[in-house]
Protein backbone atom coordinates (compact mmCIF):
# COMPACT_ATOMS: atom_id res chain seq x y z
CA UNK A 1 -8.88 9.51 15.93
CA UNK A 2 -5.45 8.06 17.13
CA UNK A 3 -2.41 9.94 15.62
CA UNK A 4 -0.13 9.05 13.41
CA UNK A 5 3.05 7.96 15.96
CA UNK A 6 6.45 6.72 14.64
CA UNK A 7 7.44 4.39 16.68
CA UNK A 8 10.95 2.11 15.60
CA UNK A 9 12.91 2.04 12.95
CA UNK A 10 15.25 -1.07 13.25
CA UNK A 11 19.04 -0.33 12.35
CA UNK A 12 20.84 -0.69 8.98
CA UNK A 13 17.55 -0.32 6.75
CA UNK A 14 18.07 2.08 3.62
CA UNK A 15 14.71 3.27 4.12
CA UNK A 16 16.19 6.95 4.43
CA UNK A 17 17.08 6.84 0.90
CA UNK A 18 13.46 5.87 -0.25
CA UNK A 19 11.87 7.95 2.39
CA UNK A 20 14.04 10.89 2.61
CA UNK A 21 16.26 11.14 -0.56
CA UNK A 22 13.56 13.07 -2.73
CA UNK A 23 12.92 15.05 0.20
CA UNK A 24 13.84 19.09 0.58
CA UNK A 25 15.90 18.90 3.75
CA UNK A 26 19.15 17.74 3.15
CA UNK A 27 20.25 19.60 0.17
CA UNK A 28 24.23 19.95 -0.11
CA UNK A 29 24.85 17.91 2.78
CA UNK A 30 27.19 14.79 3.51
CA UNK A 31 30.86 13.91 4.16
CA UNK A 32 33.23 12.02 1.82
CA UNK A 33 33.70 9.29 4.94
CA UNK A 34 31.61 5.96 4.44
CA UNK A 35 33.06 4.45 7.47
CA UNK A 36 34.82 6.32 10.83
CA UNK A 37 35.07 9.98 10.00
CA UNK A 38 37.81 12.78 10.46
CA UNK A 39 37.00 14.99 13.31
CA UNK A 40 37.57 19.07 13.00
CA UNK A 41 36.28 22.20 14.52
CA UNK A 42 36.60 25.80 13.62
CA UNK A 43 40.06 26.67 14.23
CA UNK A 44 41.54 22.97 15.89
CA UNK A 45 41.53 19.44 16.57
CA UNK A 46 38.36 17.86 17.93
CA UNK A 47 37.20 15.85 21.38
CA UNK A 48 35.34 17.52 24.05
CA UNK A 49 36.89 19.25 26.34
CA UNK A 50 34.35 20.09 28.43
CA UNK A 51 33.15 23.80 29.73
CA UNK A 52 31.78 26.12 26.70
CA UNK A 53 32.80 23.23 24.22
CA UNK A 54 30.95 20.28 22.39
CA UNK A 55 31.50 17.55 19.91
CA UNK A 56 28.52 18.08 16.98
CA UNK A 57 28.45 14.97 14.97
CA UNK A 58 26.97 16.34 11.38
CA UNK A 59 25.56 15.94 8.36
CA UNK A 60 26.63 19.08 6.97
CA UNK A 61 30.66 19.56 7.07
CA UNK A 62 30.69 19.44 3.30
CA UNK A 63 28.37 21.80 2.37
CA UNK A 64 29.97 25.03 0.96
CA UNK A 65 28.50 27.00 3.68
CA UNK A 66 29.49 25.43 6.84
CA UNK A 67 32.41 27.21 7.92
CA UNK A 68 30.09 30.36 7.56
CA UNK A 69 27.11 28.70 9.73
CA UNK A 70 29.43 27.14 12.14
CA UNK A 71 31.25 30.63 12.86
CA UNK A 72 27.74 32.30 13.46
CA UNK A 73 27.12 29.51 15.73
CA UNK A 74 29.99 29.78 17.65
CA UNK A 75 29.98 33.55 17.96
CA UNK A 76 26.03 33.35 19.03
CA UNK A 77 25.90 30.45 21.15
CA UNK A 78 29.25 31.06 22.97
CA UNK A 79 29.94 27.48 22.07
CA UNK A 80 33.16 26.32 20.99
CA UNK A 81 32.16 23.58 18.81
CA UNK A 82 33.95 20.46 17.40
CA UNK A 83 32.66 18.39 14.70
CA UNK A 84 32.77 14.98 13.25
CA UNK A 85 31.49 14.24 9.95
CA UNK A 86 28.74 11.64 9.53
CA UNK A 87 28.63 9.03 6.85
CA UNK A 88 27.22 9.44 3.66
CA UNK A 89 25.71 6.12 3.30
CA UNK A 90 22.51 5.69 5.07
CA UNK A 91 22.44 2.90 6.21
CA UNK A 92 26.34 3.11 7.67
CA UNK A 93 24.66 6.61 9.30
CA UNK A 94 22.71 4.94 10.83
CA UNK A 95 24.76 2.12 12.38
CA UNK A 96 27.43 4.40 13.70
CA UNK A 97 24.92 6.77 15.24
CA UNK A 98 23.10 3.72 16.60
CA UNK A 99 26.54 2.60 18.22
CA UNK A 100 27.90 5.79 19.61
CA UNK A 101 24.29 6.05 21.81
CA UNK A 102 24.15 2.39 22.67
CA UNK A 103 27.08 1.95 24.22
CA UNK A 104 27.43 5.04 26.01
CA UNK A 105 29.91 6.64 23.70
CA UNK A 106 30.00 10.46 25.47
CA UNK A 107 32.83 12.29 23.04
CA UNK A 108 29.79 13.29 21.18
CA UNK A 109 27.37 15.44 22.57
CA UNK A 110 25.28 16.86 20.02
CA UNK A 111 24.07 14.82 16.96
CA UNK A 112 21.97 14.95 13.41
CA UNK A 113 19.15 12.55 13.20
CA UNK A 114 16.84 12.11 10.60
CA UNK A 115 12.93 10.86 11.23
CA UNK A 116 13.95 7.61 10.66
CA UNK A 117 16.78 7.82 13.21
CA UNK A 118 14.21 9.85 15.89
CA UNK A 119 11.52 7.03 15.32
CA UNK A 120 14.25 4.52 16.31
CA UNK A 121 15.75 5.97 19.31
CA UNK A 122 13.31 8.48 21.16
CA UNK A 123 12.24 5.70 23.32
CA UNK A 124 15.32 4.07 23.85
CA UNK A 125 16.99 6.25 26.63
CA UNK A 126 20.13 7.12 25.27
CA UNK A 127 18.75 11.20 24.31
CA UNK A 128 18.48 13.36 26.91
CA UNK A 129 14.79 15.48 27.09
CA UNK A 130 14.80 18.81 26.23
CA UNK A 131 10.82 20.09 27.26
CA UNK A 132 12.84 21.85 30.51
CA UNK A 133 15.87 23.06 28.96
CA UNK A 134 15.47 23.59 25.26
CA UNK A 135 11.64 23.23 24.04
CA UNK A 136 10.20 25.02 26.33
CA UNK A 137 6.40 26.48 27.00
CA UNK A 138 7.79 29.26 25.18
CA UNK A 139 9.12 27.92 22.19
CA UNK A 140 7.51 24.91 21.54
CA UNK A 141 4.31 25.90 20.52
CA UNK A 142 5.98 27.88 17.23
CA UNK A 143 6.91 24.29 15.68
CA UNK A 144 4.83 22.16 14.20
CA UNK A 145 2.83 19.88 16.78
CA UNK A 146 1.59 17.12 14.68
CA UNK A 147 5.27 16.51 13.74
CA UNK A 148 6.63 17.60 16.91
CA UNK A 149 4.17 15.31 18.83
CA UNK A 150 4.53 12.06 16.05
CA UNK A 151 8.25 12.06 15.89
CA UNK A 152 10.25 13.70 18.47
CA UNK A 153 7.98 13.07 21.39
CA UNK A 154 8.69 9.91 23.02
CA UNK A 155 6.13 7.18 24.88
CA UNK A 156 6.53 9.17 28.16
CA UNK A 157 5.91 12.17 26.50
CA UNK A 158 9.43 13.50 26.14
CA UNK A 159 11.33 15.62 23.74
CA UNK A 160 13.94 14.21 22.56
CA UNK A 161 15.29 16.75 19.27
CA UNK A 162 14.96 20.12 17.62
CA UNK A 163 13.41 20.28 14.29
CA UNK A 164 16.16 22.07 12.31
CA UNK A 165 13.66 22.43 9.18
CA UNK A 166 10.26 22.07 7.77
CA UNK A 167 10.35 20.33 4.18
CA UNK A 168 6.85 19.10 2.87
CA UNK A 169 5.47 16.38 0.73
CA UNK A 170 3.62 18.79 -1.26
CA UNK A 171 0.93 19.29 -4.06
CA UNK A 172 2.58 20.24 -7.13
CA UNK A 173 0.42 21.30 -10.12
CA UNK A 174 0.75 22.05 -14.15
CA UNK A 175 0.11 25.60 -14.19
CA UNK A 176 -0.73 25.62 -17.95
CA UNK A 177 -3.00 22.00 -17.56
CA UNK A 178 -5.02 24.18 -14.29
CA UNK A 179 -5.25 26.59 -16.88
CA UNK A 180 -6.82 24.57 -19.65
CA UNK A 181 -9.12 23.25 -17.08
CA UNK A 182 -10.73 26.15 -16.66
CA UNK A 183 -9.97 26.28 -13.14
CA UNK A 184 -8.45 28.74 -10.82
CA UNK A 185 -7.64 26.90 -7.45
CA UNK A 186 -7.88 23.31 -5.89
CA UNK A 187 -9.32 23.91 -2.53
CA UNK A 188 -11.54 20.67 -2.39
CA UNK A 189 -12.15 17.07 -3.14
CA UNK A 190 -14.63 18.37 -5.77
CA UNK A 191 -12.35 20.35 -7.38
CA UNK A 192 -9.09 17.81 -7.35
CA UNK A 193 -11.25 15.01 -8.85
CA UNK A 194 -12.67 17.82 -10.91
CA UNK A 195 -8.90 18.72 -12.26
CA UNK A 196 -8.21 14.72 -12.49
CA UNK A 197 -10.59 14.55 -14.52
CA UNK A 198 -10.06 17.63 -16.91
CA UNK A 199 -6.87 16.62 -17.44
CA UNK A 200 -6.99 13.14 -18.38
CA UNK A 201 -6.81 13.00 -22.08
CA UNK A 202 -4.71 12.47 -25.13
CA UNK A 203 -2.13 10.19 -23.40
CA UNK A 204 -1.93 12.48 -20.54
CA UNK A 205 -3.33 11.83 -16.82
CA UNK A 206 -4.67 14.26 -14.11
CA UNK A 207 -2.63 12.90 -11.48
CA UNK A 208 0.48 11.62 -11.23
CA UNK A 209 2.05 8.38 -8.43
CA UNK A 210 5.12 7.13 -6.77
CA UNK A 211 3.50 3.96 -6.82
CA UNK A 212 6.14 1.47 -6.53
CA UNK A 213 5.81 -0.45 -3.23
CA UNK A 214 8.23 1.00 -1.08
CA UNK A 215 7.49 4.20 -2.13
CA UNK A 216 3.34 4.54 -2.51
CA UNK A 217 3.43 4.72 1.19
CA UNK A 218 3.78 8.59 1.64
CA UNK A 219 0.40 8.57 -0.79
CA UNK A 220 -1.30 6.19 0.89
CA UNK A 221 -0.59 8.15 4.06
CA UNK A 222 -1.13 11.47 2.18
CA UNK A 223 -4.84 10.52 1.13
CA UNK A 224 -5.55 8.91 4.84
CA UNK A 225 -4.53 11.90 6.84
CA UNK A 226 -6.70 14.36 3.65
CA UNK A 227 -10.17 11.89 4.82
CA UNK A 228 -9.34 12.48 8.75
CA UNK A 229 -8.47 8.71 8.63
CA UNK A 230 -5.61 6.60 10.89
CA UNK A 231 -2.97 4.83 8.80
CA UNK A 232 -2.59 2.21 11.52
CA UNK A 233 -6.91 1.50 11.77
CA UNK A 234 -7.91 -0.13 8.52
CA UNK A 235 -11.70 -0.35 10.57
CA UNK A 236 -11.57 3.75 10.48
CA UNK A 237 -13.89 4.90 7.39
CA UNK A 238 -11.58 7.60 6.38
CA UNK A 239 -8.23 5.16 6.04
CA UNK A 240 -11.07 2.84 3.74
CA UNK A 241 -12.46 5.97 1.71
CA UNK A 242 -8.17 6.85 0.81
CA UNK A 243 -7.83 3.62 -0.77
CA UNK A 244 -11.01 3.27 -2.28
CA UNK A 245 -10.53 6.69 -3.48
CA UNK A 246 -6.86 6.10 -4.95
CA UNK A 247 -8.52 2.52 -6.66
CA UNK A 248 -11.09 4.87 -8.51
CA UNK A 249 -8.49 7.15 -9.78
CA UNK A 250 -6.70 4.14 -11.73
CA UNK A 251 -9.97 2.09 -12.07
CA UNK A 252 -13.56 3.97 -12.05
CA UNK A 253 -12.26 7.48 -13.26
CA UNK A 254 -8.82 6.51 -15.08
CA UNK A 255 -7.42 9.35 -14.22
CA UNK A 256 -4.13 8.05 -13.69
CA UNK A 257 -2.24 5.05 -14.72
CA UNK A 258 -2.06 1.43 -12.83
CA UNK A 259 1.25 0.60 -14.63
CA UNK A 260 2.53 3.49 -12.58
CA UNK A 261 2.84 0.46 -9.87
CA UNK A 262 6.62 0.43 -10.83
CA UNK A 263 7.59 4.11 -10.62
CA UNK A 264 9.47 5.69 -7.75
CA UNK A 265 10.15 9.11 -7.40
CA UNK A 266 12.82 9.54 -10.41
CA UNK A 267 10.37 7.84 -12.87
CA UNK A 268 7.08 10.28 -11.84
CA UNK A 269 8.90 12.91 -11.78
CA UNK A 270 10.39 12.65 -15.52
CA UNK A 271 7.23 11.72 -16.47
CA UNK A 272 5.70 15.32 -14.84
CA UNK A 273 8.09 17.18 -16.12
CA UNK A 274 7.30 15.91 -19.47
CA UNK A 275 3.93 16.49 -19.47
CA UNK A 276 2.11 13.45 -18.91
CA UNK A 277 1.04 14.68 -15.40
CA UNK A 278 -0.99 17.24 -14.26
CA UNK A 279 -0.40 17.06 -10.79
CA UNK A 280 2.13 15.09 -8.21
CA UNK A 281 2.99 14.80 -4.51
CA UNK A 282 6.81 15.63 -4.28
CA UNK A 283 9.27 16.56 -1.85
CA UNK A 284 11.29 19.30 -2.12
CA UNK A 285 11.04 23.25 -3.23
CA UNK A 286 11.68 22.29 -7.14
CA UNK A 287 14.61 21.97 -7.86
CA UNK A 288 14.31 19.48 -10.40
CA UNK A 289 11.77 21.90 -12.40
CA UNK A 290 13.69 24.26 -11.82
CA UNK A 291 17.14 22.64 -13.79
CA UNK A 292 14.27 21.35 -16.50
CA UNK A 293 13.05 25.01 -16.81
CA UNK A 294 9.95 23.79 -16.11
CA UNK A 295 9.40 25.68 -12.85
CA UNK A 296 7.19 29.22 -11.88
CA UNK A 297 3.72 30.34 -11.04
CA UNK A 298 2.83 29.86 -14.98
CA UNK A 299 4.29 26.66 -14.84
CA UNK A 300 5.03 23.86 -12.17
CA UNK A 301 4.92 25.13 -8.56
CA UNK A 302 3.77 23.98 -5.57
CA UNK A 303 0.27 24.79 -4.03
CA UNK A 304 -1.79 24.53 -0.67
CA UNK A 305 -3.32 20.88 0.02
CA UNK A 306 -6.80 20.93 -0.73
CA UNK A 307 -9.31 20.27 1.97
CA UNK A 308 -11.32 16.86 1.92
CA UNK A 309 -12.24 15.81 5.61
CA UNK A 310 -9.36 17.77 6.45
CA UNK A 311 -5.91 19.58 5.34
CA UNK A 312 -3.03 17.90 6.15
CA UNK A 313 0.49 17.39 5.06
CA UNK A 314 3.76 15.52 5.98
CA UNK A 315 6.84 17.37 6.51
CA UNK A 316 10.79 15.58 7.28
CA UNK A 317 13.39 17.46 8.85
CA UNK A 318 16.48 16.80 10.75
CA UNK A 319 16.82 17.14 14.12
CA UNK A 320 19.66 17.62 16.25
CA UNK A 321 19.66 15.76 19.80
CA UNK A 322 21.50 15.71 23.37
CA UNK A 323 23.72 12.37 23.94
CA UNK A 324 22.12 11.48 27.50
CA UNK A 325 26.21 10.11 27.70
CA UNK A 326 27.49 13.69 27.33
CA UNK A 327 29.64 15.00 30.00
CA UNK A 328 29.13 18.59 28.54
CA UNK A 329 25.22 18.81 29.14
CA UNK A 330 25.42 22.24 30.06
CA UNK A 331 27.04 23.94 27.12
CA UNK A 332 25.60 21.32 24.93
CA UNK A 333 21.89 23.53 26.23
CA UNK A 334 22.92 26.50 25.14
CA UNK A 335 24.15 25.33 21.75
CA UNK A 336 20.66 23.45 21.67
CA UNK A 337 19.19 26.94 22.51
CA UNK A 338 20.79 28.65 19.99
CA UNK A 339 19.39 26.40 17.41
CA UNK A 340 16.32 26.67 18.44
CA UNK A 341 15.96 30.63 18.31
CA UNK A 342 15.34 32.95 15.76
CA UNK A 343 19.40 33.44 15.05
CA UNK A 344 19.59 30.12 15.05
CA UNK A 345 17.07 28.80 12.07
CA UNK A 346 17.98 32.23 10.15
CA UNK A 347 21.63 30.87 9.67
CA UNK A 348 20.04 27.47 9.25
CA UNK A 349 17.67 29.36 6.28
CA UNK A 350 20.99 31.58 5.33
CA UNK A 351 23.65 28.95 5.26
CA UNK A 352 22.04 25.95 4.35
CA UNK A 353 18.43 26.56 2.75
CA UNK A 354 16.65 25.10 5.35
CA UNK A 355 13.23 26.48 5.40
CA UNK A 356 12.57 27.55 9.35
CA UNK A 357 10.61 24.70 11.04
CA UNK A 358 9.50 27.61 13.48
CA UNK A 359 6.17 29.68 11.80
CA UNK A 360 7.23 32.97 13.48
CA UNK A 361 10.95 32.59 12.25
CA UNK A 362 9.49 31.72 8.41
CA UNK A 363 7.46 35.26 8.74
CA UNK A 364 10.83 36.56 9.24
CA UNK A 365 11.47 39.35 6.51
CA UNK A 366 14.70 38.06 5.96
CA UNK A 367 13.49 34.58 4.88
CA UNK A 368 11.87 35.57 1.29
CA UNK A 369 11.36 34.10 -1.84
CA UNK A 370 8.78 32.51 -4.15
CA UNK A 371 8.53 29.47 -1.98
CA UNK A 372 7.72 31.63 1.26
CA UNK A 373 4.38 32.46 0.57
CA UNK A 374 2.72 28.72 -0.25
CA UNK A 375 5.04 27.79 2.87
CA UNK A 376 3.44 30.54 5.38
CA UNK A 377 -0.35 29.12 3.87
CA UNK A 378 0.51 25.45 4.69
CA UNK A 379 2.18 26.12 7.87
CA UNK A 380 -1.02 28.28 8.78
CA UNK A 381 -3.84 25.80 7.19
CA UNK A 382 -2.68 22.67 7.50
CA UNK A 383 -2.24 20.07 9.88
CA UNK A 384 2.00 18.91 9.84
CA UNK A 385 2.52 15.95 10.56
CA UNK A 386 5.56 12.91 10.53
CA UNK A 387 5.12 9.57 8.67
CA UNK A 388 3.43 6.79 10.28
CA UNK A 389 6.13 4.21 11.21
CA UNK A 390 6.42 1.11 13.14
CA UNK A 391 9.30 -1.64 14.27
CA UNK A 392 10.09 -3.52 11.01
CA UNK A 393 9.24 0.04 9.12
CA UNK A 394 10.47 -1.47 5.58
CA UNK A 395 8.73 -4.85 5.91
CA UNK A 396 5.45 -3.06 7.15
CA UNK A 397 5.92 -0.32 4.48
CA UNK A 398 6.68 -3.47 1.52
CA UNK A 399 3.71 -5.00 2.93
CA UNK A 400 0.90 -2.79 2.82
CA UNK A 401 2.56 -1.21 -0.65
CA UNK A 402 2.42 -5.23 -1.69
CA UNK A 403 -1.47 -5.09 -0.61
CA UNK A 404 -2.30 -1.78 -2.40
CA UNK A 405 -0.93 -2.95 -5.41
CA UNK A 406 -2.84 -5.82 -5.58
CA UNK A 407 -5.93 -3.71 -5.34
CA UNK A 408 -5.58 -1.36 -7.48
CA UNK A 409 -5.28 -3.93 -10.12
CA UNK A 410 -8.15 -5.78 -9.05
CA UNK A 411 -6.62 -9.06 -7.37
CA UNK A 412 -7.89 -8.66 -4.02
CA UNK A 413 -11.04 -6.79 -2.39
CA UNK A 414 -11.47 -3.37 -0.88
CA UNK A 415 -12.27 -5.50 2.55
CA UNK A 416 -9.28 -7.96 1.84
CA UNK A 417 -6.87 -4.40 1.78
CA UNK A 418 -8.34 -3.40 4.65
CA UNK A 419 -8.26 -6.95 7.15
CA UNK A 420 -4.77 -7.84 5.79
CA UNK A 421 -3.79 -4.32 6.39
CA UNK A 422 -4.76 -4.26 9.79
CA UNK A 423 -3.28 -7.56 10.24
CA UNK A 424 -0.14 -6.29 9.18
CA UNK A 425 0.04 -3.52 11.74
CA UNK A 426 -0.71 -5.72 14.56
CA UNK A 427 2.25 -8.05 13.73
CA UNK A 428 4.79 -4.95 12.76
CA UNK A 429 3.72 -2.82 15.54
């Protein structure tokens, strides 16, 4: 089976909102510029000024906590570190970071890319590799492969960033509706159509979708990875049995809605808080049910993925990556190194909530919680992977969101999904 591979993600798309913004990584992040932003550092101006000392262009200078990180940084790395805030606004994010690697810019040295970012650059030249230097033999292997290998790894096999987080599109369930079914777990396909099916009644509906066009894609993808299928071979029997198995939900088994076509994250959610759902896939560690008092073990949390051909789950992060312009390569290594130890994802976990991307830095004692121990089972059960993208991501992802829509409500065949599909990967790809 071919992997799931991002490829490119062309510039000035606000596909990071509907791809990202529900997601758990970048809580509390951002800077009040839209356009050029204010550099700073820890105790001075900014500009790099070479020896111990880097430019970090972030996504985090407003959080509450970043004075705190970037001190622990500094003191652990050895780093002096300067910082410029990113824009806010996606798609100006994008653009600027896009500019300051094309044309060589090399005052930055270090900066924050998102998947959408990685997919666009990694095999563009302008990021330095890191497998010698940073993500070594010895490290490596504690981060997530799939991800590692479908978005930071570039066509020459390369790697290009360090994961600074592991957030997953998850399987959230109703405690009290799991109850009612009778049931204690959902470790199969059995037992998930089993729940669907339980559940639906009354109004209510066993499963829940973000089936709007631009945004069913992380199902679609969810369900093809779950039957061991390849979101870019509509001729593989497992990407066929997702769909088919997504139309019976809505059509044979009504076990969810079809008007659901027009909901995007906000809508579903609501809608699961509320009641109406019994289950969802959603990004994040809850806060939303957690602000509707609507979240705990008795109520909605997050569980495993079950296991159909497979388990399997996507996870985002950001990642932070070497300008192959810097003039400061040396330091800007051992900053890089310091991010990706232990110290460093603890004061990513401390400061900023980032759940460690690395599986022996999440057994950590000091990372704890209630989300810790579903995190520890999917990072041991589950294959992690990134999103499938491809060059013209939102047109692609309209597309075959466009196509699944019209099957689900019966205006085009199973085989007609599938050919146009495929038809649509060959011209986007």
């Amino acid at each position: 089976m071919k992997k799931i591979a991002s490829i490119l993600l062309t510039a000035g798309l606000s596909l990071s909102v509907i791809l990202s913004g529900c997601s758990s990584g970048s809580s509390g992040t951002g800077s009040p510029e839209t356009g050029a932003s204010a550099p700073g550092s820890a105790s001075a101006g900014a500009g790099s000024g070479g020896g111990d000392e880097i430019t970090l262009y972030t996504i985090q200078s407003t959080n509450p906590n970043f004075q705190a990180w970037l001190d622990e940084a500094q003191e652990k790395s050895g780093v002096k570190i300067n910082w410029i805030a990113a824009p806010t606004d996606s798609d100006t994010r994008q653009q600027k970071v896009s500019t300051i690697l094309s044309s060589g810019d090399d005052t930055v040295d270090i900066l924050e890319i998102n998947d959408e970012m990685a997919t666009s650059f990694k095999n563009s030249g302008w990021l330095e590799p890191l497998q010698d230097t940073v993500m070594t033999d010895d490290i490596l292997p504690q981060f997530p492969q799939g991800y590692m290998e479908d978005m930071l790894t570039s066509a020459d096999g390369d790697i290009i960033g360090v994961p600074s987080y592991s957030g997953y599109l998850a399987l959230w369930v109703d405690q009290k509706k799991l109850d009612a079914a009778g049931m204690t777990s959902i470790e199969t396909e059995e037992d998930f159509v089993n729940f669907m099916k339980a559940s639906t009644k009354d109004g209510q509906y066993g499963y829940g979708g973000s089936w709007e066009k631009t945004y069913v894609f992380n199902e679609i993808a969810t369900f093809v990875n779950l039957f061991g299928g390849d979101y870019f071979d509509w001729t593989n029997e497992g990407s066929r049995k997702a769909v088919k198995f997504m139309y019976d939900m809505a059509n044979t088994w009504k076990v969810t809605p079809v008007d659901q076509i027009a909901d995007k994250y906000e809508q579903m959610n609501q809608k699961f808080i509320d009641g109406k759902y019994a289950m969802v896939f959603m990004w994040g560690t809850g806060t939303d049910y957690k602000q509707a008092n609507r979240y705990g073990k008795d109520q909605i949390h997050m569980i495993n993925m079950p296991k159909f051909a497979t388990r399997s789950i996507f996870t985002d992060s950001w990642s932070y990556v070497l300008n192959a312009a810097s003039p400061n390569k040396e330091a800007a290594v051992k900053f890089l190194k310091y991010l990706a130890s232990e110290e460093g994802e603890l004061n990513g976990w401390t400061n900023f909530d980032r759940y460690p991307a690395r599986a022996d830095v999440a057994a950590n004692p000091a990372v704890s919680g209630d989300v810790k121990e579903i995190y520890s089972e999917i990072q041991a059960t589950n294959e992690v992977h990134g999103r499938p993208m491809l060059p013209q991501t939102m047109e692609f992802i309209s597309e075959i969101g466009t196509l699944f829509q019209n099957y689900v409500q019966d205006k085009i065949t199973l085989d007609e999904f599938c050919e146009k599909a495929q038809e649509a990967v060959e011209r986007y790809k």
